[in-house]
C-alpha atoms as a PDB file:
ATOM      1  CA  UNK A   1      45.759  99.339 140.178  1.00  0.00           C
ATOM      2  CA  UNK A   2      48.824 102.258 139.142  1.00  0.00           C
ATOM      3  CA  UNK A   3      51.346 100.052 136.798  1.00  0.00           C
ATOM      4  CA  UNK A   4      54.367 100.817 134.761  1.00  0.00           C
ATOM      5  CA  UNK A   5      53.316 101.865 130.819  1.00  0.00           C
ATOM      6  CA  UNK A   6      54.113  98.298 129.408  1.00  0.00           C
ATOM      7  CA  UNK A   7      53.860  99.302 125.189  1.00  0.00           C
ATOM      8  CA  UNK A   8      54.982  96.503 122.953  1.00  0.00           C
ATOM      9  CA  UNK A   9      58.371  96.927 121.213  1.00  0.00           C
ATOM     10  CA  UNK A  10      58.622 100.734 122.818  1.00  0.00           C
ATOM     11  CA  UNK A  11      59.488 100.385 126.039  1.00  0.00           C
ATOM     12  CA  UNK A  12      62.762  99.926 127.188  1.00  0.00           C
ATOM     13  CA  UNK A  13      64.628 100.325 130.687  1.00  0.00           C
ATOM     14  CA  UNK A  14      66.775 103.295 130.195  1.00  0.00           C
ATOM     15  CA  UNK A  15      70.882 102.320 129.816  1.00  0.00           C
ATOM     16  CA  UNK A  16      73.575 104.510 130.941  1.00  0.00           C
ATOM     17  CA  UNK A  17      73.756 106.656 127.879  1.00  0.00           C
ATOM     18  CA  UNK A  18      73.960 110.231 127.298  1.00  0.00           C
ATOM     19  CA  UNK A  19      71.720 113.017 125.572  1.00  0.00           C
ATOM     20  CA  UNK A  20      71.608 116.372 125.167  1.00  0.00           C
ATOM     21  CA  UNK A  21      69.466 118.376 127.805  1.00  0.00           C
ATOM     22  CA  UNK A  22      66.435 120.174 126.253  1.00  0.00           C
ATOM     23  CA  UNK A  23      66.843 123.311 128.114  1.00  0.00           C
ATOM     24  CA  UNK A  24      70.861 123.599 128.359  1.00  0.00           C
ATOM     25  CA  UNK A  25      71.873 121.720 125.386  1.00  0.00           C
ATOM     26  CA  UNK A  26      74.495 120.122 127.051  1.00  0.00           C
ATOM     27  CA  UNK A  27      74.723 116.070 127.462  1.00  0.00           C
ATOM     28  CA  UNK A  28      73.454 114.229 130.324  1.00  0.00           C
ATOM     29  CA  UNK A  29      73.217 110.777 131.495  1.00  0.00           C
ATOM     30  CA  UNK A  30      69.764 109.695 131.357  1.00  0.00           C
ATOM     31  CA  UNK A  31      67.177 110.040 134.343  1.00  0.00           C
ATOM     32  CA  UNK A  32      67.183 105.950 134.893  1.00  0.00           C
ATOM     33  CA  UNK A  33      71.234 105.842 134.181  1.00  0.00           C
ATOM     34  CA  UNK A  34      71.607 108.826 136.911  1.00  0.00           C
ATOM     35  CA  UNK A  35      69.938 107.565 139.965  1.00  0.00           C
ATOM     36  CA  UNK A  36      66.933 109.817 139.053  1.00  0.00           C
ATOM     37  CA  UNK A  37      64.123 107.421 138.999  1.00  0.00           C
ATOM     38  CA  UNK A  38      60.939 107.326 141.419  1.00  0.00           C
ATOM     39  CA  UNK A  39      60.923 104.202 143.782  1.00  0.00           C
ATOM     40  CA  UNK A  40      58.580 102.245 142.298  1.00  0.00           C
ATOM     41  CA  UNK A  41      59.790 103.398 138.941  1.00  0.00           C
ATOM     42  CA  UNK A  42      61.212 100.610 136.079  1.00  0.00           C
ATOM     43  CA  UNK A  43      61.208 101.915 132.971  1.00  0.00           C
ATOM     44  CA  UNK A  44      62.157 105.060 130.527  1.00  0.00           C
ATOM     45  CA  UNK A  45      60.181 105.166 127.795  1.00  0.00           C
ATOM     46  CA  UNK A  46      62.304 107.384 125.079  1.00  0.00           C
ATOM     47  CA  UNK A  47      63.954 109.625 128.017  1.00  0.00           C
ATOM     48  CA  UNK A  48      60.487 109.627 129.789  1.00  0.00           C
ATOM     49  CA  UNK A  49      60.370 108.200 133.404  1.00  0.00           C
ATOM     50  CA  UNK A  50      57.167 105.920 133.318  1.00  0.00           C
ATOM     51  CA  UNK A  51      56.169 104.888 137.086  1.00  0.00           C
ATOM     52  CA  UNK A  52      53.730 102.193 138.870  1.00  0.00           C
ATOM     53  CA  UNK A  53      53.347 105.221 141.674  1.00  0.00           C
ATOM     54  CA  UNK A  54      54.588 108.737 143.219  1.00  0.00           C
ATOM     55  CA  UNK A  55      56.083 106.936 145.974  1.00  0.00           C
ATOM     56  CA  UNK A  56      59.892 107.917 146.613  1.00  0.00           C
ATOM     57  CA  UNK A  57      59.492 110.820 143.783  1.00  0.00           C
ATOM     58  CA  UNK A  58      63.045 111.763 143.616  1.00  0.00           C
ATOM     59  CA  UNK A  59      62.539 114.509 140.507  1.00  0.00           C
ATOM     60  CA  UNK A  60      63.621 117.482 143.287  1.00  0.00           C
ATOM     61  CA  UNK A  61      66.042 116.509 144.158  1.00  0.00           C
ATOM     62  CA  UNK A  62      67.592 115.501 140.523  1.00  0.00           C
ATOM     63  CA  UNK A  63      66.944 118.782 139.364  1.00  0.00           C
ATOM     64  CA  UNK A  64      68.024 120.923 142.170  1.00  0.00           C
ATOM     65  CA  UNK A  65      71.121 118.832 141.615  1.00  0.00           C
ATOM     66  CA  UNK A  66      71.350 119.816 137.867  1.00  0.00           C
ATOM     67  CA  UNK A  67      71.153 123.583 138.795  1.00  0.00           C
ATOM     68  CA  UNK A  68      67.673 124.358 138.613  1.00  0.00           C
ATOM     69  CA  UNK A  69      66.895 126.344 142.151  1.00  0.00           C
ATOM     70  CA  UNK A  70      64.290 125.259 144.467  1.00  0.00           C
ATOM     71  CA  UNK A  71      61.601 128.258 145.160  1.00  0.00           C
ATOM     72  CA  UNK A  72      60.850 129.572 148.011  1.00  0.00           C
ATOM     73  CA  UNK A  73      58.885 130.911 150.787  1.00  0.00           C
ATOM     74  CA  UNK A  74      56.382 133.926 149.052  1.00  0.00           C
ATOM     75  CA  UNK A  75      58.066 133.481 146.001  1.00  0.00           C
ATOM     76  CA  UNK A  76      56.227 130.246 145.296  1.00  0.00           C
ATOM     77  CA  UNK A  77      52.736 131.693 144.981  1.00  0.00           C
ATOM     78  CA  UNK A  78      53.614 134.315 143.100  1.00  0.00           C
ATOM     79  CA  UNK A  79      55.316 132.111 140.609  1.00  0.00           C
ATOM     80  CA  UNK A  80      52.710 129.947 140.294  1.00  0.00           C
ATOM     81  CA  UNK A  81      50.508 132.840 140.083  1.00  0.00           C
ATOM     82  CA  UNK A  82      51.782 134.099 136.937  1.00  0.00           C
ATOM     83  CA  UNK A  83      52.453 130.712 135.174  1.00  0.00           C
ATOM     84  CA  UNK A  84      48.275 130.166 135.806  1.00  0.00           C
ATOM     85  CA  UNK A  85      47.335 133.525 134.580  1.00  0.00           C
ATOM     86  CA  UNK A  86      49.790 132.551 131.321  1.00  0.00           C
ATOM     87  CA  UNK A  87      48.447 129.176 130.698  1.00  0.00           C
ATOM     88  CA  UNK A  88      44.586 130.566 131.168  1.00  0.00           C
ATOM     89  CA  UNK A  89      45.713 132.876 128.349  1.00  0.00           C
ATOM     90  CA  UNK A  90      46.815 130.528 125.650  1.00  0.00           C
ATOM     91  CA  UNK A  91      44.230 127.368 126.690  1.00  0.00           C
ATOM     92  CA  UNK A  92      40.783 129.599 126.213  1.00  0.00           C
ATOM     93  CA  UNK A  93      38.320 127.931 123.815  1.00  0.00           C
ATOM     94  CA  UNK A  94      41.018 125.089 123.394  1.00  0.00           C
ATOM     95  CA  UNK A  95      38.688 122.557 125.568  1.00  0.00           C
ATOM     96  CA  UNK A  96      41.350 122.382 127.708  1.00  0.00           C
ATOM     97  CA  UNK A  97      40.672 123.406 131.486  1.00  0.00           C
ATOM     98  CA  UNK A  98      42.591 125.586 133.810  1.00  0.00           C
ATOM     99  CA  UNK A  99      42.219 124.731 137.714  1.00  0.00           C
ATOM    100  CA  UNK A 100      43.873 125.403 140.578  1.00  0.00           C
ATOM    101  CA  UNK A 101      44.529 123.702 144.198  1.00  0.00           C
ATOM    102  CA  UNK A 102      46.850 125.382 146.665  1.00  0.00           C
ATOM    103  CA  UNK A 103      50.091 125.791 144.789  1.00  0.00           C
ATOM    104  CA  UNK A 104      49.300 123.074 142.199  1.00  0.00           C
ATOM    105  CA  UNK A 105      47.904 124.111 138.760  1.00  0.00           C
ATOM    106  CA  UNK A 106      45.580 121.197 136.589  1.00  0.00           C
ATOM    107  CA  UNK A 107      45.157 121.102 133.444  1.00  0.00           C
ATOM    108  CA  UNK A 108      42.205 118.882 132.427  1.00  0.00           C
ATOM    109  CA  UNK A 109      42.759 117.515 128.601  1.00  0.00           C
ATOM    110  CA  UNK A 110      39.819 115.650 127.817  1.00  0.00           C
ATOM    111  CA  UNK A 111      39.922 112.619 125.152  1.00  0.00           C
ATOM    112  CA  UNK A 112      37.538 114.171 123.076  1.00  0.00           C
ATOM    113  CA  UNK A 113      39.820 117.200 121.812  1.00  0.00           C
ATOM    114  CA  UNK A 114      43.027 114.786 121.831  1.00  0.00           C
ATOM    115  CA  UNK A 115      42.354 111.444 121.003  1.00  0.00           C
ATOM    116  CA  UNK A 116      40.114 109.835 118.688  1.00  0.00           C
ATOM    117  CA  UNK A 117      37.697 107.123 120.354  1.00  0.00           C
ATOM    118  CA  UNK A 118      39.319 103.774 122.173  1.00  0.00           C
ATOM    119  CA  UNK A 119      43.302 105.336 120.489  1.00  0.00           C
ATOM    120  CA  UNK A 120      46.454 106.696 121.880  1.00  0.00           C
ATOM    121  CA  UNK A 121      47.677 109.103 118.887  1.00  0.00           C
ATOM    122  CA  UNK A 122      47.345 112.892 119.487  1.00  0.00           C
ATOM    123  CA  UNK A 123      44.628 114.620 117.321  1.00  0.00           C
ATOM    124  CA  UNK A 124      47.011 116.306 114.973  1.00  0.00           C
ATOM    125  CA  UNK A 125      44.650 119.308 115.837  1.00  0.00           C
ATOM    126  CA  UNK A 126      45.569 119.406 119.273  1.00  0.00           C
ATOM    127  CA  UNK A 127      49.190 120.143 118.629  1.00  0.00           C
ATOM    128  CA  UNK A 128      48.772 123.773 118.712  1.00  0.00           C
ATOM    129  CA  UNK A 129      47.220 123.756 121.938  1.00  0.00           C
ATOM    130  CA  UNK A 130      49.970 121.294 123.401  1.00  0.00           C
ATOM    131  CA  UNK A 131      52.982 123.869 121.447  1.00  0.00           C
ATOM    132  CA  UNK A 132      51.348 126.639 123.887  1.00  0.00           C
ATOM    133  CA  UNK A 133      51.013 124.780 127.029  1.00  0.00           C
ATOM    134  CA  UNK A 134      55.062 123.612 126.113  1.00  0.00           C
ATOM    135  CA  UNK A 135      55.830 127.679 125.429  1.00  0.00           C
ATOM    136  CA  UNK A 136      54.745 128.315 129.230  1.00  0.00           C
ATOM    137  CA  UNK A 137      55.820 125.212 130.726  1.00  0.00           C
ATOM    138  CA  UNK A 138      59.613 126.093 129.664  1.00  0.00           C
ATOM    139  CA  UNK A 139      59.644 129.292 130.554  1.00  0.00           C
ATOM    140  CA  UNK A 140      58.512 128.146 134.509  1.00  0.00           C
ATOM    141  CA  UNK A 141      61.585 125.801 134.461  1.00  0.00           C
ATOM    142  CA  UNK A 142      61.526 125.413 138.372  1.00  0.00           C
ATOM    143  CA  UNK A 143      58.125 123.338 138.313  1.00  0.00           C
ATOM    144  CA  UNK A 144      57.391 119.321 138.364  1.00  0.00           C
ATOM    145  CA  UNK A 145      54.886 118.333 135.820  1.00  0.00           C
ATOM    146  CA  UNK A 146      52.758 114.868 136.521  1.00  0.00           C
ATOM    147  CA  UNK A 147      51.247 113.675 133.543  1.00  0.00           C
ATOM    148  CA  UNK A 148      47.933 111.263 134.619  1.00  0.00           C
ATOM    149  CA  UNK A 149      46.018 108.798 132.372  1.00  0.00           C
ATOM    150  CA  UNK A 150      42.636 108.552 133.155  1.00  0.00           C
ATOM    151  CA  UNK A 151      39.449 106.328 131.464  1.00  0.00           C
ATOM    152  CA  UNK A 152      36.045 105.911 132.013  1.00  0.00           C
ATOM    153  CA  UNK A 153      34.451 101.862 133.111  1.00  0.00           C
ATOM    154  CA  UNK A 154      33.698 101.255 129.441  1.00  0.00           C
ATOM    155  CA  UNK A 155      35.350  97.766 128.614  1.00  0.00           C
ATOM    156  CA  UNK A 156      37.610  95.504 130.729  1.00  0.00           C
ATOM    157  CA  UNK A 157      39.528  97.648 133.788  1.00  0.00           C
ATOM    158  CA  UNK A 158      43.269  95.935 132.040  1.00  0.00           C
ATOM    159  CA  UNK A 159      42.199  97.707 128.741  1.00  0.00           C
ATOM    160  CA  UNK A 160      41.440 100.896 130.479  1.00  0.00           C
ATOM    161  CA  UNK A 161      44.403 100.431 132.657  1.00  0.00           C
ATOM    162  CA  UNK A 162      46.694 100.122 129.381  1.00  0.00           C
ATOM    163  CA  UNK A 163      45.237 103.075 127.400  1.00  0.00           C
ATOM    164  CA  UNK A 164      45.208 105.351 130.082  1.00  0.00           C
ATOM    165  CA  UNK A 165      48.876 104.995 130.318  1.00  0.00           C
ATOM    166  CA  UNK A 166      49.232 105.217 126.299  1.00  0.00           C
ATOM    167  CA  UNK A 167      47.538 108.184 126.456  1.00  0.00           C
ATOM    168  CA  UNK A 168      49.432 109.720 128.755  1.00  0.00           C
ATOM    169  CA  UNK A 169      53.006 108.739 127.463  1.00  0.00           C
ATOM    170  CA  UNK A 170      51.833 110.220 124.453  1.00  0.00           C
ATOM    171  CA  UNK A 171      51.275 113.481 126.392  1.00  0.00           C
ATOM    172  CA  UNK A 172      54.360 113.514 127.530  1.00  0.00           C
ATOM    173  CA  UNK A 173      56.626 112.703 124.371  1.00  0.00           C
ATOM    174  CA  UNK A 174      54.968 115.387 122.764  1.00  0.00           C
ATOM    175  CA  UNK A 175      55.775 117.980 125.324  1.00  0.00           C
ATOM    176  CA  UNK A 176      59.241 116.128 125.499  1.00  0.00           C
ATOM    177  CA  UNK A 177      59.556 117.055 121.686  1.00  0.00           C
ATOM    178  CA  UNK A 178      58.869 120.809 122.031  1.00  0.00           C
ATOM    179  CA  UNK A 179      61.808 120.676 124.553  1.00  0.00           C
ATOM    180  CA  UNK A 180      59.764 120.279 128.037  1.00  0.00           C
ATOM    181  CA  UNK A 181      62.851 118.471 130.373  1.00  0.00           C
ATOM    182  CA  UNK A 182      62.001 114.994 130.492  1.00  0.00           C
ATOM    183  CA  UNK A 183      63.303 115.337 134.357  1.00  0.00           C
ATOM    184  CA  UNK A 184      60.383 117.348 135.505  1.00  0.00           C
ATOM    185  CA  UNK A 185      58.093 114.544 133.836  1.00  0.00           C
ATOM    186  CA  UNK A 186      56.738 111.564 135.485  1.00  0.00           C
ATOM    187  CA  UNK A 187      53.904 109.279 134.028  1.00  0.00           C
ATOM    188  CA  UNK A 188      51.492 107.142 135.559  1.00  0.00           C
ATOM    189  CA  UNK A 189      48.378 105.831 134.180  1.00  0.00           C
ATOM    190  CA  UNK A 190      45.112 105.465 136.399  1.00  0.00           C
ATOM    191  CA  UNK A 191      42.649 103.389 134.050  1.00  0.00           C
ATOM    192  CA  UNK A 192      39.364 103.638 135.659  1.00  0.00           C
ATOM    193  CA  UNK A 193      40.245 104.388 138.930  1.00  0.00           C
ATOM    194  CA  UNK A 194      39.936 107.905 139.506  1.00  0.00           C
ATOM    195  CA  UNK A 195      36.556 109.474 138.304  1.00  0.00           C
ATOM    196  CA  UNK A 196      35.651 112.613 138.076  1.00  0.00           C
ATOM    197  CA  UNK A 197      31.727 112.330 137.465  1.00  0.00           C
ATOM    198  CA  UNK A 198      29.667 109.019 137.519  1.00  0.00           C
ATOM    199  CA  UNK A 199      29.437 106.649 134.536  1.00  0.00           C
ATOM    200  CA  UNK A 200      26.061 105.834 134.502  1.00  0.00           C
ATOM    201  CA  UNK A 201      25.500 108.267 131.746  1.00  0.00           C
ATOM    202  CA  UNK A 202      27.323 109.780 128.682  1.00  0.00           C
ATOM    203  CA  UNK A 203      28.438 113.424 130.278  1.00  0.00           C
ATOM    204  CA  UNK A 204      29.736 111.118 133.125  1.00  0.00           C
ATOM    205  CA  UNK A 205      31.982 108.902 131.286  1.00  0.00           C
ATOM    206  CA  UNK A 206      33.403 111.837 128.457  1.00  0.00           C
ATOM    207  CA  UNK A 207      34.459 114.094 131.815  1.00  0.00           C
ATOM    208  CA  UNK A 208      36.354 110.920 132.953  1.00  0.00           C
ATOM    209  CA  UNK A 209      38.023 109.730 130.003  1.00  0.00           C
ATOM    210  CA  UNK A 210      41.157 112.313 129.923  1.00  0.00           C
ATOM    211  CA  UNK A 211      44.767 113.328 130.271  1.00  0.00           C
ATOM    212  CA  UNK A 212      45.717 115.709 133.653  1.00  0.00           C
ATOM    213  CA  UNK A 213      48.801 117.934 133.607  1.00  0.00           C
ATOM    214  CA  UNK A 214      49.459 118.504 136.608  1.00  0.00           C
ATOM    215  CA  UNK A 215      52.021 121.608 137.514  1.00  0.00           C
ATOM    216  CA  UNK A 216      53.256 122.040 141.255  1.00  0.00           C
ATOM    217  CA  UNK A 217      56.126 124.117 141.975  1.00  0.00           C
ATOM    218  CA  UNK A 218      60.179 122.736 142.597  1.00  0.00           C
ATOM    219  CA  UNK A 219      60.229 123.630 146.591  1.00  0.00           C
END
Protein backbone atom coordinates (compact mmCIF):
# COMPACT_ATOMS: atom_id res chain seq x y z
CA UNK A 1 0.00 0.00 0.00
CA UNK A 2 1.29 3.97 -1.23
CA UNK A 3 1.55 5.94 2.34
CA UNK A 4 2.73 9.30 3.40
CA UNK A 5 6.84 9.25 4.34
CA UNK A 6 6.20 9.01 8.19
CA UNK A 7 10.29 9.73 9.48
CA UNK A 8 10.60 10.17 13.19
CA UNK A 9 11.27 13.73 14.46
CA UNK A 10 11.55 14.99 10.53
CA UNK A 11 8.42 15.21 9.35
CA UNK A 12 6.29 17.94 9.84
CA UNK A 13 2.96 19.30 8.11
CA UNK A 14 4.09 22.36 6.35
CA UNK A 15 2.77 25.92 8.24
CA UNK A 16 2.02 28.99 6.42
CA UNK A 17 5.52 30.32 6.25
CA UNK A 18 7.55 31.78 3.62
CA UNK A 19 10.91 30.86 1.72
CA UNK A 20 12.79 31.93 -0.88
CA UNK A 21 12.08 30.21 -4.36
CA UNK A 22 15.08 28.20 -5.71
CA UNK A 23 14.80 29.35 -9.18
CA UNK A 24 13.55 33.16 -8.69
CA UNK A 25 14.92 33.91 -5.38
CA UNK A 26 12.04 35.58 -4.35
CA UNK A 27 9.81 34.40 -1.15
CA UNK A 28 6.93 32.18 -1.36
CA UNK A 29 4.46 30.65 0.85
CA UNK A 30 5.10 27.09 1.08
CA UNK A 31 3.49 24.36 -1.30
CA UNK A 32 1.19 22.93 1.82
CA UNK A 33 0.56 26.78 3.14
CA UNK A 34 -0.52 27.71 -0.66
CA UNK A 35 -3.18 25.30 -1.54
CA UNK A 36 -0.52 23.37 -3.58
CA UNK A 37 -0.73 19.97 -2.17
CA UNK A 38 -1.89 16.61 -4.02
CA UNK A 39 -5.28 15.22 -2.64
CA UNK A 40 -4.23 12.61 -0.76
CA UNK A 41 -1.22 14.60 0.27
CA UNK A 42 -0.47 15.42 4.36
CA UNK A 43 2.74 16.31 4.88
CA UNK A 44 5.94 18.59 3.73
CA UNK A 45 8.87 17.18 4.62
CA UNK A 46 11.54 20.29 4.63
CA UNK A 47 9.59 22.14 1.61
CA UNK A 48 9.10 18.65 -0.04
CA UNK A 49 5.44 17.54 -0.74
CA UNK A 50 5.42 13.81 0.51
CA UNK A 51 2.07 11.99 -0.79
CA UNK A 52 0.06 8.57 0.01
CA UNK A 53 -0.84 8.80 -4.03
CA UNK A 54 -0.93 10.90 -7.48
CA UNK A 55 -4.50 11.29 -7.08
CA UNK A 56 -5.71 15.08 -7.40
CA UNK A 57 -1.90 16.08 -8.44
CA UNK A 58 -2.37 19.73 -8.38
CA UNK A 59 1.63 20.62 -9.17
CA UNK A 60 0.30 22.20 -12.84
CA UNK A 61 -1.58 24.01 -11.96
CA UNK A 62 0.59 25.65 -8.92
CA UNK A 63 3.23 26.30 -11.19
CA UNK A 64 1.50 27.61 -14.18
CA UNK A 65 0.13 29.89 -11.49
CA UNK A 66 3.68 30.97 -10.33
CA UNK A 67 4.64 31.90 -13.98
CA UNK A 68 6.15 28.94 -15.27
CA UNK A 69 4.28 28.35 -18.91
CA UNK A 70 2.60 25.23 -19.76
CA UNK A 71 4.14 23.61 -23.18
CA UNK A 72 2.54 22.93 -25.90
CA UNK A 73 1.36 21.14 -28.86
CA UNK A 74 4.91 20.06 -31.01
CA UNK A 75 6.80 21.92 -28.71
CA UNK A 76 6.48 19.24 -26.05
CA UNK A 77 8.41 16.51 -27.84
CA UNK A 78 10.92 18.47 -28.86
CA UNK A 79 11.54 19.69 -25.39
CA UNK A 80 11.60 16.59 -23.99
CA UNK A 81 13.71 15.53 -26.75
CA UNK A 82 16.57 17.59 -25.91
CA UNK A 83 16.34 17.35 -22.04
CA UNK A 84 16.78 13.19 -22.81
CA UNK A 85 19.60 13.60 -25.17
CA UNK A 86 21.20 16.04 -22.16
CA UNK A 87 20.60 13.76 -19.32
CA UNK A 88 21.95 10.56 -21.55
CA UNK A 89 25.04 12.78 -21.77
CA UNK A 90 25.95 13.43 -18.20
CA UNK A 91 24.41 9.82 -16.66
CA UNK A 92 26.82 7.41 -19.01
CA UNK A 93 28.81 4.91 -16.92
CA UNK A 94 27.11 6.55 -13.76
CA UNK A 95 24.81 3.22 -13.28
CA UNK A 96 22.15 5.34 -13.67
CA UNK A 97 19.62 4.49 -16.60
CA UNK A 98 18.07 6.66 -19.20
CA UNK A 99 14.50 5.46 -20.58
CA UNK A 100 11.89 6.81 -22.25
CA UNK A 101 7.88 6.33 -22.56
CA UNK A 102 5.87 8.69 -24.73
CA UNK A 103 6.70 12.12 -23.41
CA UNK A 104 7.90 10.86 -19.99
CA UNK A 105 11.68 10.41 -19.38
CA UNK A 106 12.88 7.59 -16.34
CA UNK A 107 15.62 7.62 -14.74
CA UNK A 108 16.35 4.29 -13.00
CA UNK A 109 18.81 4.91 -9.78
CA UNK A 110 19.49 1.66 -8.46
CA UNK A 111 20.35 1.15 -4.55
CA UNK A 112 23.50 -0.26 -5.28
CA UNK A 113 25.26 3.05 -6.66
CA UNK A 114 23.23 5.24 -3.98
CA UNK A 115 22.62 3.63 -0.92
CA UNK A 116 24.51 1.35 1.13
CA UNK A 117 22.59 -2.05 2.01
CA UNK A 118 19.08 -1.91 4.20
CA UNK A 119 20.04 2.57 4.62
CA UNK A 120 18.56 5.75 3.45
CA UNK A 121 21.81 8.13 3.25
CA UNK A 122 23.10 8.98 -0.27
CA UNK A 123 26.50 7.34 -1.17
CA UNK A 124 28.54 10.46 -0.86
CA UNK A 125 29.84 9.13 -4.30
CA UNK A 126 26.72 9.51 -5.95
CA UNK A 127 26.54 13.23 -5.46
CA UNK A 128 28.21 14.03 -8.60
CA UNK A 129 25.93 12.10 -10.58
CA UNK A 130 22.79 13.64 -8.70
CA UNK A 131 24.72 17.59 -9.19
CA UNK A 132 24.38 16.62 -13.09
CA UNK A 133 20.99 15.24 -13.24
CA UNK A 134 20.06 18.76 -10.93
CA UNK A 135 22.23 20.92 -13.79
CA UNK A 136 19.62 19.57 -16.50
CA UNK A 137 16.65 19.32 -14.47
CA UNK A 138 16.84 23.30 -13.84
CA UNK A 139 17.51 24.26 -16.95
CA UNK A 140 13.99 22.25 -18.27
CA UNK A 141 12.08 24.35 -15.64
CA UNK A 142 8.62 23.59 -17.34
CA UNK A 143 8.73 19.74 -16.32
CA UNK A 144 7.10 17.72 -13.17
CA UNK A 145 9.54 15.43 -11.58
CA UNK A 146 8.01 12.20 -9.51
CA UNK A 147 10.43 10.83 -7.32
CA UNK A 148 9.41 6.78 -6.58
CA UNK A 149 10.76 4.51 -3.78
CA UNK A 150 10.98 1.16 -4.71
CA UNK A 151 12.34 -2.30 -2.67
CA UNK A 152 12.68 -5.69 -3.34
CA UNK A 153 10.40 -8.68 -0.88
CA UNK A 154 13.45 -9.04 1.35
CA UNK A 155 12.10 -8.54 5.02
CA UNK A 156 8.64 -7.49 6.30
CA UNK A 157 6.46 -5.44 3.35
CA UNK A 158 6.08 -2.26 6.48
CA UNK A 159 9.97 -2.19 6.47
CA UNK A 160 10.15 -2.10 2.77
CA UNK A 161 7.24 0.19 2.67
CA UNK A 162 9.20 2.71 5.10
CA UNK A 163 12.62 2.61 3.36
CA UNK A 164 11.39 2.95 0.08
CA UNK A 165 9.96 6.22 1.04
CA UNK A 166 13.35 7.21 3.00
CA UNK A 167 15.04 6.59 0.09
CA UNK A 168 13.24 8.53 -1.96
CA UNK A 169 12.85 11.72 0.29
CA UNK A 170 16.40 11.56 0.35
CA UNK A 171 16.38 11.83 -3.47
CA UNK A 172 14.54 14.56 -3.42
CA UNK A 173 16.18 16.86 -0.64
CA UNK A 174 19.23 16.44 -2.40
CA UNK A 175 17.99 17.67 -5.69
CA UNK A 176 16.00 20.27 -3.50
CA UNK A 177 19.55 21.42 -2.24
CA UNK A 178 21.14 21.98 -5.68
CA UNK A 179 18.09 24.30 -6.24
CA UNK A 180 15.57 21.76 -8.14
CA UNK A 181 11.88 23.70 -7.18
CA UNK A 182 10.47 21.74 -4.54
CA UNK A 183 6.98 22.50 -6.53
CA UNK A 184 7.76 20.28 -9.42
CA UNK A 185 8.58 17.46 -6.72
CA UNK A 186 6.25 14.97 -5.38
CA UNK A 187 7.28 11.78 -3.35
CA UNK A 188 5.73 8.60 -2.87
CA UNK A 189 7.22 5.47 -1.74
CA UNK A 190 6.13 1.98 -3.28
CA UNK A 191 7.90 -0.67 -0.88
CA UNK A 192 7.61 -3.88 -2.62
CA UNK A 193 4.92 -3.29 -4.73
CA UNK A 194 6.10 -2.50 -8.02
CA UNK A 195 8.81 -4.95 -9.42
CA UNK A 196 10.67 -4.72 -12.11
CA UNK A 197 12.21 -8.39 -12.40
CA UNK A 198 11.28 -11.41 -10.12
CA UNK A 199 12.80 -11.97 -6.67
CA UNK A 200 13.45 -15.39 -6.70
CA UNK A 201 17.03 -14.70 -7.42
CA UNK A 202 19.77 -12.06 -6.71
CA UNK A 203 19.73 -10.04 -10.32
CA UNK A 204 15.91 -10.01 -9.59
CA UNK A 205 15.82 -8.38 -6.32
CA UNK A 206 19.11 -5.67 -7.00
CA UNK A 207 16.97 -4.43 -10.37
CA UNK A 208 14.04 -3.88 -7.92
CA UNK A 209 15.51 -2.29 -5.05
CA UNK A 210 15.82 1.50 -6.48
CA UNK A 211 14.93 5.15 -6.73
CA UNK A 212 12.86 6.33 -10.25
CA UNK A 213 13.00 9.95 -11.41
CA UNK A 214 10.53 10.31 -13.29
CA UNK A 215 10.41 13.60 -15.78
CA UNK A 216 7.08 14.35 -17.80
CA UNK A 217 6.57 17.60 -19.28
CA UNK A 218 4.24 20.83 -17.58
CA UNK A 219 1.25 20.59 -20.37
Amino acid sequence: MKRVVLVAATLAIASCTTANDPLTGRPQVNNTAAGVGVGAAIGALGGLLVAKSKGGDTRKSALIGAGIGALVGGGIGNYMDRQEQELRAQLQNTGVSVTRSGDTIILNMPSNVTFATDQDALNAQFYPVLNAVSIVLNKYPQTLLDIDGHTDNTGTSQHNQELSERRAVSVGRYLNSRQVDSRRLLIVGFGETRPIAPNENEAGRAANRRVEVRVSPLA
